[in-house]
C-alpha atoms as a PDB file:
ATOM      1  CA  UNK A   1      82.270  97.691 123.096  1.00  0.00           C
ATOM      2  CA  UNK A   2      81.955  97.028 126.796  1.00  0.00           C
ATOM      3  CA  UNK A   3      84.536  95.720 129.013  1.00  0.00           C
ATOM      4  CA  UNK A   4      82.050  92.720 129.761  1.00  0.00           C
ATOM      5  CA  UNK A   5      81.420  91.993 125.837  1.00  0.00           C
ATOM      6  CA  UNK A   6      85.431  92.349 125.577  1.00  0.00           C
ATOM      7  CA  UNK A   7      86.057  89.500 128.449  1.00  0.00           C
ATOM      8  CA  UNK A   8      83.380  87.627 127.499  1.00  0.00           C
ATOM      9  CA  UNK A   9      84.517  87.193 123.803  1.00  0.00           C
ATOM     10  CA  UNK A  10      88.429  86.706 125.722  1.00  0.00           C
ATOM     11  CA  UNK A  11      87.543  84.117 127.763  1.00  0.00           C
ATOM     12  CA  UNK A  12      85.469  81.930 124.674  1.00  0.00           C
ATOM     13  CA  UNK A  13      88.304  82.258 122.443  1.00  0.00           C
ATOM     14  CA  UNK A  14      90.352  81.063 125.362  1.00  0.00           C
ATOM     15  CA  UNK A  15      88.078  78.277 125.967  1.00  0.00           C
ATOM     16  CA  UNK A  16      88.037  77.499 122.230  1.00  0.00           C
ATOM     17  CA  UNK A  17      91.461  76.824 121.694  1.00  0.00           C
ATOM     18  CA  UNK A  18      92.118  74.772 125.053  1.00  0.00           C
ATOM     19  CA  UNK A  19      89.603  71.983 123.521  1.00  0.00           C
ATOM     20  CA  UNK A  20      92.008  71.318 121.059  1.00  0.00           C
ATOM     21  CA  UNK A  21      94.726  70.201 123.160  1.00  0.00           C
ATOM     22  CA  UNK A  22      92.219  69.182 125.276  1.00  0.00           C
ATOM     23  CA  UNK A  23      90.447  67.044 123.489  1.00  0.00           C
ATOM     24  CA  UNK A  24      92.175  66.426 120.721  1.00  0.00           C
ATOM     25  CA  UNK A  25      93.023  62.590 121.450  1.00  0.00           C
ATOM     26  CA  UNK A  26      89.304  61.912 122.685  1.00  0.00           C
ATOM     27  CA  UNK A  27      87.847  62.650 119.456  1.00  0.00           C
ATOM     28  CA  UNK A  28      88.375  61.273 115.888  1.00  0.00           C
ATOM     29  CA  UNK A  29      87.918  63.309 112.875  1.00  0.00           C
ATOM     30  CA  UNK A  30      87.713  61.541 109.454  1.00  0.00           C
ATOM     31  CA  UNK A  31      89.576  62.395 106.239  1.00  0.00           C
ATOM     32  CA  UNK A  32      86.591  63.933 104.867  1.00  0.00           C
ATOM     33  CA  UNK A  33      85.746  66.203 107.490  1.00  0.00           C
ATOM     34  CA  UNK A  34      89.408  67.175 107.857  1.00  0.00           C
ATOM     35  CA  UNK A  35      88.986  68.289 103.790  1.00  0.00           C
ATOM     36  CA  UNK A  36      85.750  69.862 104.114  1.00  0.00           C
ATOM     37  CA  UNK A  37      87.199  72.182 107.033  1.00  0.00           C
ATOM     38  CA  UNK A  38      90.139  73.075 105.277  1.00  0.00           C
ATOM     39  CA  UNK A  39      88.345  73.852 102.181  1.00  0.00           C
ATOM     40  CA  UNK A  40      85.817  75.592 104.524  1.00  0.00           C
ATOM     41  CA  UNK A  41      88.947  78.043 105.866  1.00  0.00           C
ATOM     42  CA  UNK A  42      89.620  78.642 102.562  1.00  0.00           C
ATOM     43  CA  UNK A  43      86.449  79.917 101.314  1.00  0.00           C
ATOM     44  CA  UNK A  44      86.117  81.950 104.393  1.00  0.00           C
ATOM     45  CA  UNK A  45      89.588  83.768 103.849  1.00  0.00           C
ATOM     46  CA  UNK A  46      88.702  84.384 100.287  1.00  0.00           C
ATOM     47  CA  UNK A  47      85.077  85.718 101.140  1.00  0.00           C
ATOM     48  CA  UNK A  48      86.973  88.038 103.605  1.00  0.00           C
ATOM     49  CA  UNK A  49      89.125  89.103 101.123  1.00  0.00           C
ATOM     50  CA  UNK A  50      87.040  89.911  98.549  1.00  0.00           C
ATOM     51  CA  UNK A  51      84.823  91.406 100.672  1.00  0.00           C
ATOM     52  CA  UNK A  52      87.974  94.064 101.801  1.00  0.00           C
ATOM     53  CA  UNK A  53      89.171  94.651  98.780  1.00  0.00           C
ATOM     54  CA  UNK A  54      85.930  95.113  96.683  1.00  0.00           C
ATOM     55  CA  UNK A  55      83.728  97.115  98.894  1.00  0.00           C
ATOM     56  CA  UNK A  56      83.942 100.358 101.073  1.00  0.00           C
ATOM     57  CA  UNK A  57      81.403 101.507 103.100  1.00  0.00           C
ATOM     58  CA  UNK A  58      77.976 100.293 101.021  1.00  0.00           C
ATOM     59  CA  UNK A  59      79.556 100.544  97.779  1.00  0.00           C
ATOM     60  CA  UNK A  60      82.558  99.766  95.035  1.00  0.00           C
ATOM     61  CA  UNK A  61      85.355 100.594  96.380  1.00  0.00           C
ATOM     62  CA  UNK A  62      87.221 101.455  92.219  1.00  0.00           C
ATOM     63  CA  UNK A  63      89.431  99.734  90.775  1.00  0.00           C
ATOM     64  CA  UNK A  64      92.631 100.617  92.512  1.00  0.00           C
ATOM     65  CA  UNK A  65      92.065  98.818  95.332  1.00  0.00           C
ATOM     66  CA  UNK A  66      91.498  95.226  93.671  1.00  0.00           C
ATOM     67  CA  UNK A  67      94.307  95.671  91.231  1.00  0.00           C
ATOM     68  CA  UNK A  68      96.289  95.751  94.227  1.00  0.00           C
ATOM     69  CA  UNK A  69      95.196  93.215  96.198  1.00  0.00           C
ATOM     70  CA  UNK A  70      95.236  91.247  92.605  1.00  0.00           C
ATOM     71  CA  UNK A  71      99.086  92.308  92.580  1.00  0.00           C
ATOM     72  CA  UNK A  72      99.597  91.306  95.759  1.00  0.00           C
ATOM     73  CA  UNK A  73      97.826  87.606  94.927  1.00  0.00           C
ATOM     74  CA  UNK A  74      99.865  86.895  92.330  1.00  0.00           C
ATOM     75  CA  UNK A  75     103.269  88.060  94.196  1.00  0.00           C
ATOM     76  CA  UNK A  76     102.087  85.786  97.037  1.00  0.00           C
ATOM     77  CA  UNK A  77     101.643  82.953  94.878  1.00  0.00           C
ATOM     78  CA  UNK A  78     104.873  83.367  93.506  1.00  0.00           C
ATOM     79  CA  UNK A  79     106.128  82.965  96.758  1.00  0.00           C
ATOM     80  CA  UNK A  80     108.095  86.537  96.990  1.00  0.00           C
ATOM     81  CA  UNK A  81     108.498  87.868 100.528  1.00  0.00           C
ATOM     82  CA  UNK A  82     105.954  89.354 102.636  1.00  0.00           C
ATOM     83  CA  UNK A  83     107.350  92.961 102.774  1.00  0.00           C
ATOM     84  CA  UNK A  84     107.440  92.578  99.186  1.00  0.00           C
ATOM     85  CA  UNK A  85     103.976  91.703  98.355  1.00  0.00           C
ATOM     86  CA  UNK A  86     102.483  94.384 101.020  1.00  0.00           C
ATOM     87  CA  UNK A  87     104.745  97.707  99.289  1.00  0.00           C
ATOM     88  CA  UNK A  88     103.660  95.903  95.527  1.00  0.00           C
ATOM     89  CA  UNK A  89      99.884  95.836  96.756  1.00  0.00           C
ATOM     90  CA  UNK A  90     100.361  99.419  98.346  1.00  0.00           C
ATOM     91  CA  UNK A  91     102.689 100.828  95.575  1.00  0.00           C
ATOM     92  CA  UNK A  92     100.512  99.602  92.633  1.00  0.00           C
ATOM     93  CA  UNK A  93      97.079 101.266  94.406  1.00  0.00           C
ATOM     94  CA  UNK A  94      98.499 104.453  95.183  1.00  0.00           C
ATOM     95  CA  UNK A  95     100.046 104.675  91.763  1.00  0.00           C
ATOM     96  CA  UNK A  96      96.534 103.670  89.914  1.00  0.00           C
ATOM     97  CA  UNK A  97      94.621 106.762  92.540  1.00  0.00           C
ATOM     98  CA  UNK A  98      97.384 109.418  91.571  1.00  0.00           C
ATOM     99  CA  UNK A  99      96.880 108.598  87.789  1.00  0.00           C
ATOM    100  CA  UNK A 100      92.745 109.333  88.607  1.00  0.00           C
ATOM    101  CA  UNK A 101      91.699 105.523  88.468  1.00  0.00           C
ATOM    102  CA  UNK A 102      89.504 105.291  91.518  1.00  0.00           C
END
């Protein structure tokens, strides 16, 4: 990527959240559109997600790597610590790919 692209893309981001502050008494949101952009977030992290764990390259990535990130949904819902949910996801893929399940 070149060093313009790279400031270019710096500088937005920089721009982007200095509005808020900015002008974040000038402008009044309403209950609804506060909803609709959280539940926007939300289906872009899980579209990201699923997206990461299901596919590699053009294809399926097998089903080690969803089992894990499935274990590591269920330990995050539970509320169990970080570290704990990243060696469960990692632990429970490796383990599925040394017993041949791709």
């Amino acid at each position: 990527m070149p060093l313009t692209a790279i400031l270019l893309l710096a500088a937005g981001t920089y721009a982007f959240r200095l509005a808020g502050p900015l002008f974040g008494d000038r402008l009044t949101v309403s209950d609804r559109l506060r909803h609709l952009l959280a539940v926007a977030a939300a289906v872009l992290l899980v579209a990201l997600v699923a997206t990461g764990a299901l596919t590699q390259g053009h294809g399926f990535a097998g089903w080690a790597r969803p089992a894990g990130v499935l274990v590591a949904g269920v330990l995050a819902l539970r509320r169990a610590p970080f570290p704990v949910v990243v060696v469960a996801a990692a632990a429970t893929t490796a383990v599925l790919r040394l017993c041949g399940v791709d």
